[in-house]
Structure formats: C-alpha cells, structure tokens
PDB file of N, CA and C in Angstrom:
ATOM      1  N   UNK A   1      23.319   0.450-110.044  1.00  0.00           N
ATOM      2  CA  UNK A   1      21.950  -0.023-109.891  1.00  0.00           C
ATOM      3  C   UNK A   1      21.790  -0.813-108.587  1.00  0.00           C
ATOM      4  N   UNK A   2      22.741  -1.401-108.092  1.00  0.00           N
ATOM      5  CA  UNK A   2      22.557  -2.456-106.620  1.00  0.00           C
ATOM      6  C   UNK A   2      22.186  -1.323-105.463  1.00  0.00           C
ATOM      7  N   UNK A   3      23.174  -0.101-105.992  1.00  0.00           N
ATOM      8  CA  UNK A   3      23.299   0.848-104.615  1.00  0.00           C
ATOM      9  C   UNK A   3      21.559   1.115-104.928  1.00  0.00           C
ATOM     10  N   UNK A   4      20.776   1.351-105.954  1.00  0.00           N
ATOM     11  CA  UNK A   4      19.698   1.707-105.616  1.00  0.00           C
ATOM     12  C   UNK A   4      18.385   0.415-105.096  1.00  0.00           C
ATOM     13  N   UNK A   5      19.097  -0.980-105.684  1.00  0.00           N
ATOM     14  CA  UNK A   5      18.499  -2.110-105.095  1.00  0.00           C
ATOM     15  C   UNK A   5      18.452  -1.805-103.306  1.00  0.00           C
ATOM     16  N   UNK A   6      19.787  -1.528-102.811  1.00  0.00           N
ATOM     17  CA  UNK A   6      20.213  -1.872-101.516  1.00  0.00           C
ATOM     18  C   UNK A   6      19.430  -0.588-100.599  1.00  0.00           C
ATOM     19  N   UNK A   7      19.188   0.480-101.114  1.00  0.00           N
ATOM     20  CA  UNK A   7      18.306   1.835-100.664  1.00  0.00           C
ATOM     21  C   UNK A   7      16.894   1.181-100.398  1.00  0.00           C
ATOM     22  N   UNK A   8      16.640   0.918-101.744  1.00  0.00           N
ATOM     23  CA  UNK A   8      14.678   0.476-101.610  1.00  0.00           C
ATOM     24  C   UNK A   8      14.553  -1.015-100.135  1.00  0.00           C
ATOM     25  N   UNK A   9      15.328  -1.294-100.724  1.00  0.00           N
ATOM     26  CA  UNK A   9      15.372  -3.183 -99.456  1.00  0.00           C
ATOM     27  C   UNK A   9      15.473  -2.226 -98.255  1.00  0.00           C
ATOM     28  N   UNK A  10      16.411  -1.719 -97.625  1.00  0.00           N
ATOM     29  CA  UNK A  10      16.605  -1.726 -96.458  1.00  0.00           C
ATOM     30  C   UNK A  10      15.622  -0.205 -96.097  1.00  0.00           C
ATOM     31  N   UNK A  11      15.248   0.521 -96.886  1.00  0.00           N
ATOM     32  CA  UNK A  11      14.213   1.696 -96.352  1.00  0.00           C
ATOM     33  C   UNK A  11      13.182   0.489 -95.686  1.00  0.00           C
ATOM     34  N   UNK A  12      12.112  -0.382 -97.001  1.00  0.00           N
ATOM     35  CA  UNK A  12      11.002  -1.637 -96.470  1.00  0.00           C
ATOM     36  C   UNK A  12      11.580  -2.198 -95.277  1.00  0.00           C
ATOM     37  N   UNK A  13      12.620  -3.228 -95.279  1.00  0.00           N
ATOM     38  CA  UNK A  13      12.725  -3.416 -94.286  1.00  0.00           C
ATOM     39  C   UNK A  13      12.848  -2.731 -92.736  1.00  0.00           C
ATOM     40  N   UNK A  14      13.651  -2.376 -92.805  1.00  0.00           N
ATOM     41  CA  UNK A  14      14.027  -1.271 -91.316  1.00  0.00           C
ATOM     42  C   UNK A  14      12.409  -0.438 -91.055  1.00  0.00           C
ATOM     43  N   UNK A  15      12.153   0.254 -92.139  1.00  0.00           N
ATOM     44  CA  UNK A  15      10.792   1.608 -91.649  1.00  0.00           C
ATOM     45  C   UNK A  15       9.898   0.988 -91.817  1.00  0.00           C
ATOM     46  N   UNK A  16       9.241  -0.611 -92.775  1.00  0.00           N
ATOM     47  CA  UNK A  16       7.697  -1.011 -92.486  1.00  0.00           C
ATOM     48  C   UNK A  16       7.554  -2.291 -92.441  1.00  0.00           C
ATOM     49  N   UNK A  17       8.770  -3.473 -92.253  1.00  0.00           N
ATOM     50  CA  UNK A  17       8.589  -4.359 -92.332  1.00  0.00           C
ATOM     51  C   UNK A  17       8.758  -4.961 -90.550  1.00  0.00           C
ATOM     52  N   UNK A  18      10.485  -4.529 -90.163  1.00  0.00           N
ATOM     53  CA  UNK A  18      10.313  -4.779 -88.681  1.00  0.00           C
ATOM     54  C   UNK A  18      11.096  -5.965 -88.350  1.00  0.00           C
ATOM     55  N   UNK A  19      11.444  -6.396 -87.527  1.00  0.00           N
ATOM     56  CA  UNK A  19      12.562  -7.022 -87.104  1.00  0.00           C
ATOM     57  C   UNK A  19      11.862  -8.576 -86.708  1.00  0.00           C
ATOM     58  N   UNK A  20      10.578  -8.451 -86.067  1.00  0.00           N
ATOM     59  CA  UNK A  20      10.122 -10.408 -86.108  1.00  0.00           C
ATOM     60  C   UNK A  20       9.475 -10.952 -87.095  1.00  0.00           C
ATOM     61  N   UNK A  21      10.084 -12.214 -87.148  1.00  0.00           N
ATOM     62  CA  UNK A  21       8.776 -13.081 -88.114  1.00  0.00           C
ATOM     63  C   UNK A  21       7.301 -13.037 -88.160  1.00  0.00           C
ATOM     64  N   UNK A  22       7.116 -12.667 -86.926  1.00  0.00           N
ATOM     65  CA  UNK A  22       5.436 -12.096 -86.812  1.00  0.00           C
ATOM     66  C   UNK A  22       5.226 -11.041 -87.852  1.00  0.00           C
ATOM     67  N   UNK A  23       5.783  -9.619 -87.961  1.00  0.00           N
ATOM     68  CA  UNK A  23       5.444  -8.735 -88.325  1.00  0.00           C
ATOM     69  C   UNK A  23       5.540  -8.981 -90.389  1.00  0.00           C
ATOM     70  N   UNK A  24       6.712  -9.938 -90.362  1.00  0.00           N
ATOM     71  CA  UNK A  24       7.106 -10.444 -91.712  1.00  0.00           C
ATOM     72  C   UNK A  24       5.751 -10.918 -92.387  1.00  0.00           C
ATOM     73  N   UNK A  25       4.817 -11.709 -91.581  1.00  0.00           N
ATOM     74  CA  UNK A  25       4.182 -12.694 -92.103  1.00  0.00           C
ATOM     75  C   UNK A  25       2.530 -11.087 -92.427  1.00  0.00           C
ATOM     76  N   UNK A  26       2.937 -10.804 -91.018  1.00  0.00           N
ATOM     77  CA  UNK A  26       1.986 -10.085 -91.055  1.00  0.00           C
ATOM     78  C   UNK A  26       1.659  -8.423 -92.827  1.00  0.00           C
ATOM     79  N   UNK A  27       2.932  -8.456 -92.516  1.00  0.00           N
ATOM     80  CA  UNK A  27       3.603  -7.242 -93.910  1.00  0.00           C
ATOM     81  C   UNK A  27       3.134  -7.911 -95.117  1.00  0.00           C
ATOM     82  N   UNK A  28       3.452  -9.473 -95.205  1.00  0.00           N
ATOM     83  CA  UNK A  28       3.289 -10.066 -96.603  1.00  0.00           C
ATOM     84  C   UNK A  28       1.559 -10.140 -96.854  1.00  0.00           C
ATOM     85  N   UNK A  29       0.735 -10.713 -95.697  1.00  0.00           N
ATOM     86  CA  UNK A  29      -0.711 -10.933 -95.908  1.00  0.00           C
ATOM     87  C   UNK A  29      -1.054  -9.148 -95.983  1.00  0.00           C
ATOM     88  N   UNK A  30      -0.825  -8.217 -95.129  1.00  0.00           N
ATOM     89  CA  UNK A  30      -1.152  -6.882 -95.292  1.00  0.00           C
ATOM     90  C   UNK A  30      -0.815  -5.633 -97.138  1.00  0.00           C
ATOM     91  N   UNK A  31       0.107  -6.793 -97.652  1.00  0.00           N
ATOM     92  CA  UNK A  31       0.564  -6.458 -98.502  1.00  0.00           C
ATOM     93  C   UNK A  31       0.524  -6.600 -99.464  1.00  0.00           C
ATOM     94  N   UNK A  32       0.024  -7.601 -99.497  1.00  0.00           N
ATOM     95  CA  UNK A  32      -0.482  -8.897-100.633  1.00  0.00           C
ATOM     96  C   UNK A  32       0.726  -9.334-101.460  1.00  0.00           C
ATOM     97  N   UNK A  33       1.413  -9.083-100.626  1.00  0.00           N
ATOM     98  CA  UNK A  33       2.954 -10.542-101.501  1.00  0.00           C
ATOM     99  C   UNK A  33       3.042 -11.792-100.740  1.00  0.00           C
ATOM    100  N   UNK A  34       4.358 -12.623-101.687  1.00  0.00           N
ATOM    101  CA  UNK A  34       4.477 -13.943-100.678  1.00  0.00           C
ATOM    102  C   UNK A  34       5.003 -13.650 -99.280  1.00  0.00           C
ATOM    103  N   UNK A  35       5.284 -14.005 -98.704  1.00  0.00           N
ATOM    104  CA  UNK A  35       5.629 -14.329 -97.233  1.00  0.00           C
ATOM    105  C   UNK A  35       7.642 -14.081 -97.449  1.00  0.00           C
ATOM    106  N   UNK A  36       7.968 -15.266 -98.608  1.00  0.00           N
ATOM    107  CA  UNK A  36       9.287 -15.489 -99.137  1.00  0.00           C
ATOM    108  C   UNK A  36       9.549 -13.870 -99.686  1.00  0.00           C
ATOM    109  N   UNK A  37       9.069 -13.301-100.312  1.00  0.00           N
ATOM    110  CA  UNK A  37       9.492 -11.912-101.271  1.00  0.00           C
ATOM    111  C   UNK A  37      10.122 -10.805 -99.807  1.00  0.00           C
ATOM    112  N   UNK A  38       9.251 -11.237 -99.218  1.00  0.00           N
ATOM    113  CA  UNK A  38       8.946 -10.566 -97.648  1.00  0.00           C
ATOM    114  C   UNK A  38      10.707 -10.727 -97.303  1.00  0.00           C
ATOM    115  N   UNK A  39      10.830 -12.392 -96.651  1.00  0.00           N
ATOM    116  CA  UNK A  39      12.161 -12.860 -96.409  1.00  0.00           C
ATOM    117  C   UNK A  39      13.285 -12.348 -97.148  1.00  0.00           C
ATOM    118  N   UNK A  40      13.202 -12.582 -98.250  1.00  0.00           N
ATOM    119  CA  UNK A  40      14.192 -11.683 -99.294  1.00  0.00           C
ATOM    120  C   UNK A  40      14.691 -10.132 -99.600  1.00  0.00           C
ATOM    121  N   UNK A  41      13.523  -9.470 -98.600  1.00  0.00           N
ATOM    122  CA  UNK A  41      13.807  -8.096 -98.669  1.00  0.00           C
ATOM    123  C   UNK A  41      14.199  -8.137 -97.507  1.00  0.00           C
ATOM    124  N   UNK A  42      13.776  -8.326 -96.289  1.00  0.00           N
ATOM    125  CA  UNK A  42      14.588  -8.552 -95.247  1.00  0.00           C
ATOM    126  C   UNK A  42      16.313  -9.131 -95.161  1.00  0.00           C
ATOM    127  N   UNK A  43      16.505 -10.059 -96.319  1.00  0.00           N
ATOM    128  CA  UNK A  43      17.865 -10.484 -96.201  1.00  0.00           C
ATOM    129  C   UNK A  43      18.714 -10.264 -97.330  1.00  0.00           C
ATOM    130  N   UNK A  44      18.032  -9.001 -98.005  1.00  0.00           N
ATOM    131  CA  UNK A  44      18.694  -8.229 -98.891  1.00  0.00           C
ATOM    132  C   UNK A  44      20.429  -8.312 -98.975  1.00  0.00           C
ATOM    133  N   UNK A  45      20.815  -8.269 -97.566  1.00  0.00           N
ATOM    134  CA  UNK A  45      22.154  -7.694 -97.647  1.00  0.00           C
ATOM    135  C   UNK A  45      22.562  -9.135 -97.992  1.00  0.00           C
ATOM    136  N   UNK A  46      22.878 -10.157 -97.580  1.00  0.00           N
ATOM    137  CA  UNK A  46      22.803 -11.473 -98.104  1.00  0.00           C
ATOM    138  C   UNK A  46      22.444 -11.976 -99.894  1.00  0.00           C
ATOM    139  N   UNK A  47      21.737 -11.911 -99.727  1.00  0.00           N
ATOM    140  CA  UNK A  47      21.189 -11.997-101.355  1.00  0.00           C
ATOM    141  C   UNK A  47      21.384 -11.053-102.009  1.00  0.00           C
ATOM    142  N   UNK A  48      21.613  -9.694-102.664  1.00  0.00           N
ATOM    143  CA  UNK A  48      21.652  -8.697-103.122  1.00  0.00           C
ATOM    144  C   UNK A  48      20.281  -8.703-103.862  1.00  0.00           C
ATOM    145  N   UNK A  49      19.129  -8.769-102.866  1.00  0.00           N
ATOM    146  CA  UNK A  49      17.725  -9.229-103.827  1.00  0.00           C
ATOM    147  C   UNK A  49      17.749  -7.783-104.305  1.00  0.00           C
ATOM    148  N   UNK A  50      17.049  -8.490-105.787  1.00  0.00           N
ATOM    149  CA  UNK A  50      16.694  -6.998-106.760  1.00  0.00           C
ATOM    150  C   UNK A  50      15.110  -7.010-106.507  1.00  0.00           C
ATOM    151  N   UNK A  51      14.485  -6.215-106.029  1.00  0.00           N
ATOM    152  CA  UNK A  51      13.074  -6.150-105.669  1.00  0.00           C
ATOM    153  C   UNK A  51      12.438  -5.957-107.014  1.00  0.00           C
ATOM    154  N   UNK A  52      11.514  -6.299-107.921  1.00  0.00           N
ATOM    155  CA  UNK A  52      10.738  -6.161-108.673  1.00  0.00           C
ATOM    156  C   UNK A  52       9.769  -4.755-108.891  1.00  0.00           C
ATOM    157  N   UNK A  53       9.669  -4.070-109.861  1.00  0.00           N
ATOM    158  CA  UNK A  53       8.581  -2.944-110.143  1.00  0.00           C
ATOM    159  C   UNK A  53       7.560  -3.464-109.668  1.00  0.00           C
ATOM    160  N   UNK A  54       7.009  -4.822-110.115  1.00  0.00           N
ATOM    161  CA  UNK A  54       5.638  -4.742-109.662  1.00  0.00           C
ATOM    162  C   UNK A  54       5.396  -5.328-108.402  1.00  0.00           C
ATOM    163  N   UNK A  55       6.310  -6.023-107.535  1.00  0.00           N
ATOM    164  CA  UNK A  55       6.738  -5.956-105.839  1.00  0.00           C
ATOM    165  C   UNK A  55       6.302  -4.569-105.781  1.00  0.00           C
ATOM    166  N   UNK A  56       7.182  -3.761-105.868  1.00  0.00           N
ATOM    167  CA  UNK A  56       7.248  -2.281-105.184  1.00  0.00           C
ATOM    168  C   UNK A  56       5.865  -1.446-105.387  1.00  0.00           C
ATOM    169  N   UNK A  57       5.004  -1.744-106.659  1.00  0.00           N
ATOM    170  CA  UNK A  57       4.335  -1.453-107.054  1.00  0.00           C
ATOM    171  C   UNK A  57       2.656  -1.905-105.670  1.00  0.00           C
ATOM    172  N   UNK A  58       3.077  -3.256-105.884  1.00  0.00           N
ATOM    173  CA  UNK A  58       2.167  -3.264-104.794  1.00  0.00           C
ATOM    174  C   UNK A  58       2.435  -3.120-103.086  1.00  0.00           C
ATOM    175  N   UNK A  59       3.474  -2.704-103.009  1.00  0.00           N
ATOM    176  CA  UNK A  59       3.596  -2.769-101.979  1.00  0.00           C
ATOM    177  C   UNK A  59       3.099  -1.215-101.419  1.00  0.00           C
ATOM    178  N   UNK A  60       3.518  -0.355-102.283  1.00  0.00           N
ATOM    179  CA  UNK A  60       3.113   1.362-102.258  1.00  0.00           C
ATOM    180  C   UNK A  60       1.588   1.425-102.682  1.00  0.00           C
ATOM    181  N   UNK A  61       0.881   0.388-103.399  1.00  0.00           N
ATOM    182  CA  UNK A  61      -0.319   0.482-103.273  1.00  0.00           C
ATOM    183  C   UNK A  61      -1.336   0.224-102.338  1.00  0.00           C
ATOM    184  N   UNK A  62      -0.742  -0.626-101.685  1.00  0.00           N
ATOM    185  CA  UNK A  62      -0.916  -0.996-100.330  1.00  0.00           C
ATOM    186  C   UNK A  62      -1.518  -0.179 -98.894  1.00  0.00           C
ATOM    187  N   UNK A  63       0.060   0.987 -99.556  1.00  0.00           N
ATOM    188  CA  UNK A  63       0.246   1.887 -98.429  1.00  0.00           C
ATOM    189  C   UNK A  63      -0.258   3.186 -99.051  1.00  0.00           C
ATOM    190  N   UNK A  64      -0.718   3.498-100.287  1.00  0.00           N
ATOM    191  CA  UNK A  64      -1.324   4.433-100.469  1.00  0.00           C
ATOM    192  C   UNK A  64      -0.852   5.522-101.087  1.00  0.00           C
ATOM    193  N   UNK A  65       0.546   4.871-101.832  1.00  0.00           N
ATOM    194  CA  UNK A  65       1.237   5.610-102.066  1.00  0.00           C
ATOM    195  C   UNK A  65       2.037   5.440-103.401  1.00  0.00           C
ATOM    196  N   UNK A  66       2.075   6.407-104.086  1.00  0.00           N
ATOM    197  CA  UNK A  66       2.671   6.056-105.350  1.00  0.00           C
ATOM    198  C   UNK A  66       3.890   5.806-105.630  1.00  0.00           C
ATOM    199  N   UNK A  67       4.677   5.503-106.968  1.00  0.00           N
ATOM    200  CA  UNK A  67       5.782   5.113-106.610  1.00  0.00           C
ATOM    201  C   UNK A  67       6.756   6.219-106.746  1.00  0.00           C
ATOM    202  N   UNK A  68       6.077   7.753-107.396  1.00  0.00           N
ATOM    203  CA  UNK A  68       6.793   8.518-107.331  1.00  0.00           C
ATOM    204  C   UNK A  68       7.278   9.210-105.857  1.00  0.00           C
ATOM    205  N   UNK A  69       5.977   8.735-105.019  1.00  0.00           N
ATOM    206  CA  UNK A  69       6.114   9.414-103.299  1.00  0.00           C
ATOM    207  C   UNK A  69       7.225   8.208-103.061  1.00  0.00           C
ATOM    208  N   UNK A  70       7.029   7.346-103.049  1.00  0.00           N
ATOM    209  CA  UNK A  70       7.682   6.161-102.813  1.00  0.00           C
ATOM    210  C   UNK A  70       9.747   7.049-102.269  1.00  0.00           C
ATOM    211  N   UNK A  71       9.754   7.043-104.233  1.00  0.00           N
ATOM    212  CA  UNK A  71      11.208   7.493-104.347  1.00  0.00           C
ATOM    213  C   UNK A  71      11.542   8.632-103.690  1.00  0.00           C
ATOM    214  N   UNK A  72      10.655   9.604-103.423  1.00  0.00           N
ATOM    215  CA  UNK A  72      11.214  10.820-102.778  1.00  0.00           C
ATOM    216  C   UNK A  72      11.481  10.072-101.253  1.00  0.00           C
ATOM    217  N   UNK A  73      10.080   9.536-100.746  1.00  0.00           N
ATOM    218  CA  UNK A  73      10.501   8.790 -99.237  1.00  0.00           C
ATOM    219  C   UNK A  73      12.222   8.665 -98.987  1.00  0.00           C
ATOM    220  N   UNK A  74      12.337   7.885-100.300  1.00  0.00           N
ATOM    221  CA  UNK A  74      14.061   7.226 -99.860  1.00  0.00           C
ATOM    222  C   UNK A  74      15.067   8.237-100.813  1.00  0.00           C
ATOM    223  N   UNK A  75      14.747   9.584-100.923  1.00  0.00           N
ATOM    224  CA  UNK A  75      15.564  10.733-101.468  1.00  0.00           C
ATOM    225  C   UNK A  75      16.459   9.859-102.618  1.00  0.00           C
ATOM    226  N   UNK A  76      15.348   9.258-103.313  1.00  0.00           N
ATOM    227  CA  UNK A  76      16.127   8.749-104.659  1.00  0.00           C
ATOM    228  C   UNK A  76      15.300   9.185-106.154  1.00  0.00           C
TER     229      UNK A  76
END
C-alpha cells in the first residue's frame, strides 16, 4: 500500500504541484486544500504521507477529473 501512497505523492508533486513555494501556495488556494496537505505531498518521501480519498478527491475535482482518470494517469 506505501508503494501506491509513494506513486500518487510524487505523480502531484513532480507533474502539478512544482518545485517553488510560490506554486505550493498557489496549488493549495487553486485546489482548495491547506497550504500544509500541499507541504506534505511535496515531502512525501520524508514523511511517507498517506494522502487521503477525499484530498485526492478534491484535488481531481479541481482538475476535472475523476478519480478513475486520475488512476489510469499514474498506470495504477
């Protein structure tokens, strides 16, 4: 189950979240999560954060996308 924690974190991070704190802050208000949930998926590898259904949930709602497109995105 981590290996599929560690897939979902680092697809968000790396493909829509982005490497500055600008874009972090910007992902969380665009996204409608905290700012921190944001930080935590970013420092996944550190924390072994387990991202939440309803995190992921809004985060693909966000983007327009369900969570079944979601999983194919990251061939899981």
């Amino acid at each position: 189950m981590q290996d599929l924690y560690a897939t979902i974190n680092d697809f968000i991070s790396r493909e829509w979240i982005g490497p500055s704190e600008e874009s972090a802050r910007a992902f969380a208000t665009n996204h409608d999560i905290d700012e921190k949930t944001v930080r935590r998926i970013k420092g996944w590898k550190d924390a072994s954060y387990q991202i939440t259904i309803y995190t992921l949930e809004k985060i693909c709602t966000a983007r327009d996308l369900t969570l079944e497109e979601f999983f194919k995105l990251i061939k899981r």
